[in-house]
N, C-alpha and C. Protein backbone atom coordinates (compact mmCIF):
# COMPACT_ATOMS: atom_id res chain seq x y z
N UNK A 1 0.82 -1.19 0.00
CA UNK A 1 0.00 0.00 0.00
C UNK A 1 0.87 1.26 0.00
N UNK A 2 1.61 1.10 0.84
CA UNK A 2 2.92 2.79 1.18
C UNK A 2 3.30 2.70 -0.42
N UNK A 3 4.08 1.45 -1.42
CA UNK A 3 4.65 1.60 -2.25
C UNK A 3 3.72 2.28 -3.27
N UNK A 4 2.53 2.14 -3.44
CA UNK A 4 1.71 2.85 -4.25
C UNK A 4 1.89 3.89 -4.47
N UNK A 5 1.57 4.58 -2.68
CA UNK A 5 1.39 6.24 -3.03
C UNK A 5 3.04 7.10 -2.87
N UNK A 6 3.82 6.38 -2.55
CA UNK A 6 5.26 6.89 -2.22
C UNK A 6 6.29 6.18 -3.24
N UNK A 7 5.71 5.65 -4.13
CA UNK A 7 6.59 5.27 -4.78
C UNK A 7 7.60 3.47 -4.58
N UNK A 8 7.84 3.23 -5.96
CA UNK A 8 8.29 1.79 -5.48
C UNK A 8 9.67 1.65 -5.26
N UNK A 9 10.37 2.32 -4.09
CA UNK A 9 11.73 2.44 -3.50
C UNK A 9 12.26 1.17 -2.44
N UNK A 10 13.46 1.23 -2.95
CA UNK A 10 13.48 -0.07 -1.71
C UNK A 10 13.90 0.36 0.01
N UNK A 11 13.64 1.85 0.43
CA UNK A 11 13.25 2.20 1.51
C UNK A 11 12.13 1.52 1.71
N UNK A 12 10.98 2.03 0.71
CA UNK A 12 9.68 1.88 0.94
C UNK A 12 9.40 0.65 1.04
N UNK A 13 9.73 -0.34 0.14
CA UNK A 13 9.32 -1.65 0.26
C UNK A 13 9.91 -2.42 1.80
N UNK A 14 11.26 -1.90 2.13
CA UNK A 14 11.77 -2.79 3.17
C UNK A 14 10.46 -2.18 4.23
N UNK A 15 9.85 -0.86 4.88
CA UNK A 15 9.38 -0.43 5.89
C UNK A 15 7.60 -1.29 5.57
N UNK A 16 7.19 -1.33 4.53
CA UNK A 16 6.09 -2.12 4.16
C UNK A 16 5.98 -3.35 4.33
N UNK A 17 7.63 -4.13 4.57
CA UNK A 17 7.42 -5.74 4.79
C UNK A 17 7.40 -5.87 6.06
N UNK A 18 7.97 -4.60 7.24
CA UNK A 18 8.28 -4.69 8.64
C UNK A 18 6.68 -4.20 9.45
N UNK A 19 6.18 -3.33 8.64
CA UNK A 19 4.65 -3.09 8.85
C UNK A 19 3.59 -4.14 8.76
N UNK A 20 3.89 -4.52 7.57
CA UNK A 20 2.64 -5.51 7.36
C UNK A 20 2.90 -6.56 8.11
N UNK A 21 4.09 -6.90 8.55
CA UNK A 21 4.60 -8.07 9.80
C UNK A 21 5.36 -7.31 11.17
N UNK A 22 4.12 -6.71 11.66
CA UNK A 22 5.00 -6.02 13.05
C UNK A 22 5.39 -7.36 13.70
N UNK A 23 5.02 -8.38 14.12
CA UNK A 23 5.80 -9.25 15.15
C UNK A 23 6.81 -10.20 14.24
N UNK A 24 7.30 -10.02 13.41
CA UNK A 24 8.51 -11.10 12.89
C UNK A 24 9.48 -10.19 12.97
N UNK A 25 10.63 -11.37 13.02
CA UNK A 25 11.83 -10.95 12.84
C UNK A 25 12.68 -11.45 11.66
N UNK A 26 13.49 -10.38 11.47
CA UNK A 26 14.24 -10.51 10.42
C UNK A 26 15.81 -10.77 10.26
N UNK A 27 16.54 -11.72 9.41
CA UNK A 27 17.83 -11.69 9.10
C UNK A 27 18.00 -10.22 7.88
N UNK A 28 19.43 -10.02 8.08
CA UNK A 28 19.27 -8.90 6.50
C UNK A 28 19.32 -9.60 5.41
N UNK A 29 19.39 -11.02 5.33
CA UNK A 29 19.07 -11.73 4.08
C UNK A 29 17.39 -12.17 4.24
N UNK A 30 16.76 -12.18 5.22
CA UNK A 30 15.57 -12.47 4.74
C UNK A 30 14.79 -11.07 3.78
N UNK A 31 15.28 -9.50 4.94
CA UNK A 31 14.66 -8.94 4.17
C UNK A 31 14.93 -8.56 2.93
N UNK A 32 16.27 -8.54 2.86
CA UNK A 32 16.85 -8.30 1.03
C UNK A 32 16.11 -9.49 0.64
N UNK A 33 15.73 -10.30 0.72
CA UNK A 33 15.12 -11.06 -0.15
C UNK A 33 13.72 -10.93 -0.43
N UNK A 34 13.53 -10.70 0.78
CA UNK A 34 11.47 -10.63 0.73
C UNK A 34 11.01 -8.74 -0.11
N UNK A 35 12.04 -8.31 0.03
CA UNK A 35 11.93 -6.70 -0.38
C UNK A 35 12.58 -7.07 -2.06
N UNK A 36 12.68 -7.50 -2.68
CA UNK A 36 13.63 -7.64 -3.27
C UNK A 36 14.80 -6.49 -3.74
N UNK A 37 15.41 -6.39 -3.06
CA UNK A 37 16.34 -5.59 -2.89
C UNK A 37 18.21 -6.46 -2.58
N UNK A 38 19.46 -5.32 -3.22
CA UNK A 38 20.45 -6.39 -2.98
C UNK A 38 20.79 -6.23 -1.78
N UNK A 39 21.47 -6.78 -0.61
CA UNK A 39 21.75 -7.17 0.42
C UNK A 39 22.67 -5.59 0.80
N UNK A 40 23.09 -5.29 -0.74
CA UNK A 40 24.18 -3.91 -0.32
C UNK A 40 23.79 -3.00 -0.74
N UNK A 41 22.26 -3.06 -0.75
CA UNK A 41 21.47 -1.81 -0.85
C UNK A 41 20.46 -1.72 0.66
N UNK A 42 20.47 -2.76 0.86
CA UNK A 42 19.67 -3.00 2.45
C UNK A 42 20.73 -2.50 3.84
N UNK A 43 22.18 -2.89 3.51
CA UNK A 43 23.13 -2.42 4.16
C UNK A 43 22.99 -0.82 4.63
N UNK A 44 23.03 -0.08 3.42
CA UNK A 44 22.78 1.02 3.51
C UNK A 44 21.49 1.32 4.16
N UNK A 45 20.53 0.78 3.90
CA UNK A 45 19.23 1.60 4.66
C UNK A 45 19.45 1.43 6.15
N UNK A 46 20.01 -0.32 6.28
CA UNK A 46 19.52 -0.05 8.10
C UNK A 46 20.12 0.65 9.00
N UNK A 47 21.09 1.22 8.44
CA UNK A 47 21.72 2.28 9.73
C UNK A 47 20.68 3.34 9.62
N UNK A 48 20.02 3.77 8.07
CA UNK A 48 18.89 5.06 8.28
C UNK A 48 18.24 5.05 8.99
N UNK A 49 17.36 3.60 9.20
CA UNK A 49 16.37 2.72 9.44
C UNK A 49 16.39 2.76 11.49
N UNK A 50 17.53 2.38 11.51
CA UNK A 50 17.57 2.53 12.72
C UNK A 50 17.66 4.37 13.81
N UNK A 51 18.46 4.66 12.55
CA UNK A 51 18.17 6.05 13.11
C UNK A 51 16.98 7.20 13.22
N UNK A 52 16.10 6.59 12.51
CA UNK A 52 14.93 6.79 12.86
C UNK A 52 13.85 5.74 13.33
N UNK A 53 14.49 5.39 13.71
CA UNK A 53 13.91 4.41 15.00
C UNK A 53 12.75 3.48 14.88
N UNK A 54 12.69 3.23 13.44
CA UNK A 54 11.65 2.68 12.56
C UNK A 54 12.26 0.93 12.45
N UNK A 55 13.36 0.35 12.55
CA UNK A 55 13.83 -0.66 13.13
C UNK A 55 14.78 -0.97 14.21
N UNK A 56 14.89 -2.53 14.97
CA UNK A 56 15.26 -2.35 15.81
C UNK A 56 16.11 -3.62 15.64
N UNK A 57 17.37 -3.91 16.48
CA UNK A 57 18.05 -5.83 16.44
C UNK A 57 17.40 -5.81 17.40
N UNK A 58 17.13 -7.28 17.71
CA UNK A 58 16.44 -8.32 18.34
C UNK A 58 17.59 -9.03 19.35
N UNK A 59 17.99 -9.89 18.31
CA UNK A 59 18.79 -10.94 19.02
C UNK A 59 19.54 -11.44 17.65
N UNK A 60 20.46 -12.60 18.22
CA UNK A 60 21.84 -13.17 16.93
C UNK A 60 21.37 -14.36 17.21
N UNK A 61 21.07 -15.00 16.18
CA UNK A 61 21.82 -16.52 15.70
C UNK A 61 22.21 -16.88 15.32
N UNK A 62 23.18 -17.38 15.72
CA UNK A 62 24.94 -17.90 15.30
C UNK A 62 25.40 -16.46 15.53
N UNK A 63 25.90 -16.00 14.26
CA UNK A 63 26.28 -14.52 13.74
C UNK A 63 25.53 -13.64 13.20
N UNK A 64 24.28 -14.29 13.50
CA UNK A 64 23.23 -13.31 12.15
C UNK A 64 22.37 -12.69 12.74
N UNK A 65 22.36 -11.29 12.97
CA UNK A 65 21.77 -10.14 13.88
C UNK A 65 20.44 -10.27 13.06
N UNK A 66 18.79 -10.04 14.02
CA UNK A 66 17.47 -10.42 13.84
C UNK A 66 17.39 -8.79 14.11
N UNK A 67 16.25 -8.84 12.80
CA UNK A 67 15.40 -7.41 12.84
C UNK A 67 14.53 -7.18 13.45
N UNK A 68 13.70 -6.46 13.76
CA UNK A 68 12.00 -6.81 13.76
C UNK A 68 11.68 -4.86 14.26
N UNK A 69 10.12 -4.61 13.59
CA UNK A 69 10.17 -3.53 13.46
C UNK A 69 10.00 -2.89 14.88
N UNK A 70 10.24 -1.62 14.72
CA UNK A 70 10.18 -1.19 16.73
C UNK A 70 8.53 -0.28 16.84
N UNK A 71 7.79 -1.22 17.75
CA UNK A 71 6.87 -0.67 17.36
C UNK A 71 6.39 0.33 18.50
N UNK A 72 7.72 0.69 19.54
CA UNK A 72 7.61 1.58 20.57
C UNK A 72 7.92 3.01 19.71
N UNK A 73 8.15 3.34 18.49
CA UNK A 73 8.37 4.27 18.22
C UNK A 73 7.24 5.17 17.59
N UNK A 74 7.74 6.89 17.64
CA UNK A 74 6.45 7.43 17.57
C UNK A 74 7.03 7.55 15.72
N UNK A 75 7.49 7.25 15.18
CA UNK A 75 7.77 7.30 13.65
C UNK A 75 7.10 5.96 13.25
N UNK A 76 6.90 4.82 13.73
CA UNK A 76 6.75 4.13 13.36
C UNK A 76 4.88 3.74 13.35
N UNK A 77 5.03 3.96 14.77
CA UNK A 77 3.46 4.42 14.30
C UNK A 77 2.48 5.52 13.66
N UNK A 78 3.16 6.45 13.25
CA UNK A 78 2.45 7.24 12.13
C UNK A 78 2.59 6.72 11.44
N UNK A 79 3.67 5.77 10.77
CA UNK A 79 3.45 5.05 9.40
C UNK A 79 2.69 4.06 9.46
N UNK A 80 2.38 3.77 10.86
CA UNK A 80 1.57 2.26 10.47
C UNK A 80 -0.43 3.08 10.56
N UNK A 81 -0.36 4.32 11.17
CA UNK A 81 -1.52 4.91 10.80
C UNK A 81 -1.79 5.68 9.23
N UNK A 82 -1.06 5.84 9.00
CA UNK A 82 -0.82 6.32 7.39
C UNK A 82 -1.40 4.95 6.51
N UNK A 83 -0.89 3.74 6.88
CA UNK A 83 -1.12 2.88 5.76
C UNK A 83 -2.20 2.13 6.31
N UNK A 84 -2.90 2.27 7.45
CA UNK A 84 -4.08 2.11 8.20
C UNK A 84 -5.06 2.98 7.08
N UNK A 85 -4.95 4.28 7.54
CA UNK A 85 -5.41 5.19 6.24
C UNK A 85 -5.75 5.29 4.96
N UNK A 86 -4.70 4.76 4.12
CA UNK A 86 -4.21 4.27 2.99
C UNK A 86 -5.52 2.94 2.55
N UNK A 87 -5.61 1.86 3.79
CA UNK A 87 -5.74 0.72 3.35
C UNK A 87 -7.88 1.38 3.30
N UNK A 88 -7.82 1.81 4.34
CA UNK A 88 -9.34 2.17 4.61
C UNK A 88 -10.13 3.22 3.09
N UNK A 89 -9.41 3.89 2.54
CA UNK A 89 -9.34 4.46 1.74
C UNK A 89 -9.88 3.81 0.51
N UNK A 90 -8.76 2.91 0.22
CA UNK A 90 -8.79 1.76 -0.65
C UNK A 90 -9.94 0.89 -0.67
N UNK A 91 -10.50 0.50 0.90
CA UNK A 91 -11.57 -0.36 1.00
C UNK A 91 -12.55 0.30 0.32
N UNK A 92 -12.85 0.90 0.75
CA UNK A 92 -13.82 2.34 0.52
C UNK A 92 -14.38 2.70 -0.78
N UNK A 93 -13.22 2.77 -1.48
CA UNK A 93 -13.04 2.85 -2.83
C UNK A 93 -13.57 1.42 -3.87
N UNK A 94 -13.42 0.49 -3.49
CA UNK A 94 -13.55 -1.11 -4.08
C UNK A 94 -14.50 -0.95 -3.23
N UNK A 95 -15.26 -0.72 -2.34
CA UNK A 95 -17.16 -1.47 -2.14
C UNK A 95 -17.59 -0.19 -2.77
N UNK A 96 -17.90 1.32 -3.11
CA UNK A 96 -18.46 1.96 -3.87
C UNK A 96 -18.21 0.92 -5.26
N UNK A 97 -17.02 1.03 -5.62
CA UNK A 97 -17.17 0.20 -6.96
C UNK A 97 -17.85 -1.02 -7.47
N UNK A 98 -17.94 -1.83 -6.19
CA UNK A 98 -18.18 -3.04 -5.66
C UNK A 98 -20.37 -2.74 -6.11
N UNK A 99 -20.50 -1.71 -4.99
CA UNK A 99 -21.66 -1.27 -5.32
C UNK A 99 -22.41 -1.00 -6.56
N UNK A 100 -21.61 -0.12 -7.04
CA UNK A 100 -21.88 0.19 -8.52
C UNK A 100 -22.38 -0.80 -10.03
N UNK A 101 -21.54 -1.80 -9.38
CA UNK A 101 -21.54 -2.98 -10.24
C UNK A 101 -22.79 -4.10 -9.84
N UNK A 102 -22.98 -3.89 -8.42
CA UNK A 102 -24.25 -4.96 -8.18
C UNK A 102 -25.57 -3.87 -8.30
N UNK A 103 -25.13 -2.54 -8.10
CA UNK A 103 -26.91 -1.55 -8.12
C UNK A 103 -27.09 -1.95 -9.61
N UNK A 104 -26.29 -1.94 -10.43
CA UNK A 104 -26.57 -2.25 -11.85
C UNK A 104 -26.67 -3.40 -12.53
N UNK A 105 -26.80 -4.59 -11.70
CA UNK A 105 -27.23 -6.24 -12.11
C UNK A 105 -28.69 -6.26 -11.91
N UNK A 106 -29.25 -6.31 -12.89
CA UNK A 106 -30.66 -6.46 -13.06
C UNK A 106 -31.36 -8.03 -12.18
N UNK A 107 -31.01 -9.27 -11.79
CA UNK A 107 -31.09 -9.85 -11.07
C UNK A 107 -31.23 -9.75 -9.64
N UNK A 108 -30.07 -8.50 -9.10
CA UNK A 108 -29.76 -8.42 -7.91
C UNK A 108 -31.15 -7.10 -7.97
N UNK A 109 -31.41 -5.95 -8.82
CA UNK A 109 -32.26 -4.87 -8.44
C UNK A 109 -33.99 -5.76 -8.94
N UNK A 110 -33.76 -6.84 -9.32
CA UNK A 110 -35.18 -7.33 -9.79
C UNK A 110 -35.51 -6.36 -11.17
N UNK A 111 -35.10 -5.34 -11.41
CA UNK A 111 -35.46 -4.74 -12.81
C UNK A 111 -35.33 -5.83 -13.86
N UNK A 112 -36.20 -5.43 -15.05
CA UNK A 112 -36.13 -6.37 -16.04
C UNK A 112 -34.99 -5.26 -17.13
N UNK A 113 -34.21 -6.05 -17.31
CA UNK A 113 -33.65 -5.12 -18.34
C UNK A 113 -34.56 -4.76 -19.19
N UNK A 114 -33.92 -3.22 -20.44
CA UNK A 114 -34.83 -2.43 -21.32
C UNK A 114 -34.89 -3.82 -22.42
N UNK A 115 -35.81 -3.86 -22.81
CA UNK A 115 -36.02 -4.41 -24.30
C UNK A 115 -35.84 -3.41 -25.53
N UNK A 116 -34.42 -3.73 -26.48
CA UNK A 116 -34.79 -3.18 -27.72
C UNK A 116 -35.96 -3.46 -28.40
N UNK A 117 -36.17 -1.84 -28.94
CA UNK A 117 -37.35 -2.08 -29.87
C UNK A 117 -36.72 -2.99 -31.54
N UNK A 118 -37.82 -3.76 -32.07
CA UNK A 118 -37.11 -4.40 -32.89
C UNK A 118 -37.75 -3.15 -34.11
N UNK A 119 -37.05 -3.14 -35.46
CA UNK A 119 -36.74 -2.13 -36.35
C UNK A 119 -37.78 -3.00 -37.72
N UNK A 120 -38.85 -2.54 -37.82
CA UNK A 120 -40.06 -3.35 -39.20
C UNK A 120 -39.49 -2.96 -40.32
């Protein structure tokens, strides 16, 4: 949803996979992978990432430091109300449409459709 209206960046996509999954955690190879993004383009974000306090480490296994998004932060929850926003919007949008399409099924309104006139 964020990538829609902000564009399809791989900021954007990594903060959209940590949103839409506030309780998982992450390796930086899971998310370079699930974002598709390269591992040394993900490098670069998470120091941003962390400095705005929009991710957090977890814990290591073996050697491999775990992500997961921080959801004590006040940056992080405006974005997750933004795409709260975003998504409600969207709903909104698809049942008017949704509507539109069943007010106009002659089955569902009981109308008989028009009959062409036939041409003598």
């Amino acid at each position: 949803m964020l990538s829609e209206i902000l564009g399809d960046y791989p900021r954007v996509r990594v903060i959209e996979i940590l949103i839409t999954h506030p309780w998982s955690e992450y390796t930086k190879k899971d998310l370079s992978e699930a974002s598709g993004i390269s591992r040394r383009t993900l490098y670069t974000l998470l120091d941003e990432l962390e400095t705005y306090q929009i991710i957090k480490p977890t814990r290591k296994i073996g050697s491999a430091q775990l992500y997961t998004l921080n959801q004590e932060s006040k940056t992080t929850h405006a974005l997750m109300t933004f795409q709260k926003e975003l998504a409600e919007i969207e709903i909104t949008k698809q049942l008017k449409d949704e509507d539109k399409i069943v007010g106009e099924s002659p089955i569902l309104t009981g109308k008989q459709p028009e009959k062409e006139e036939s041409i003598r």
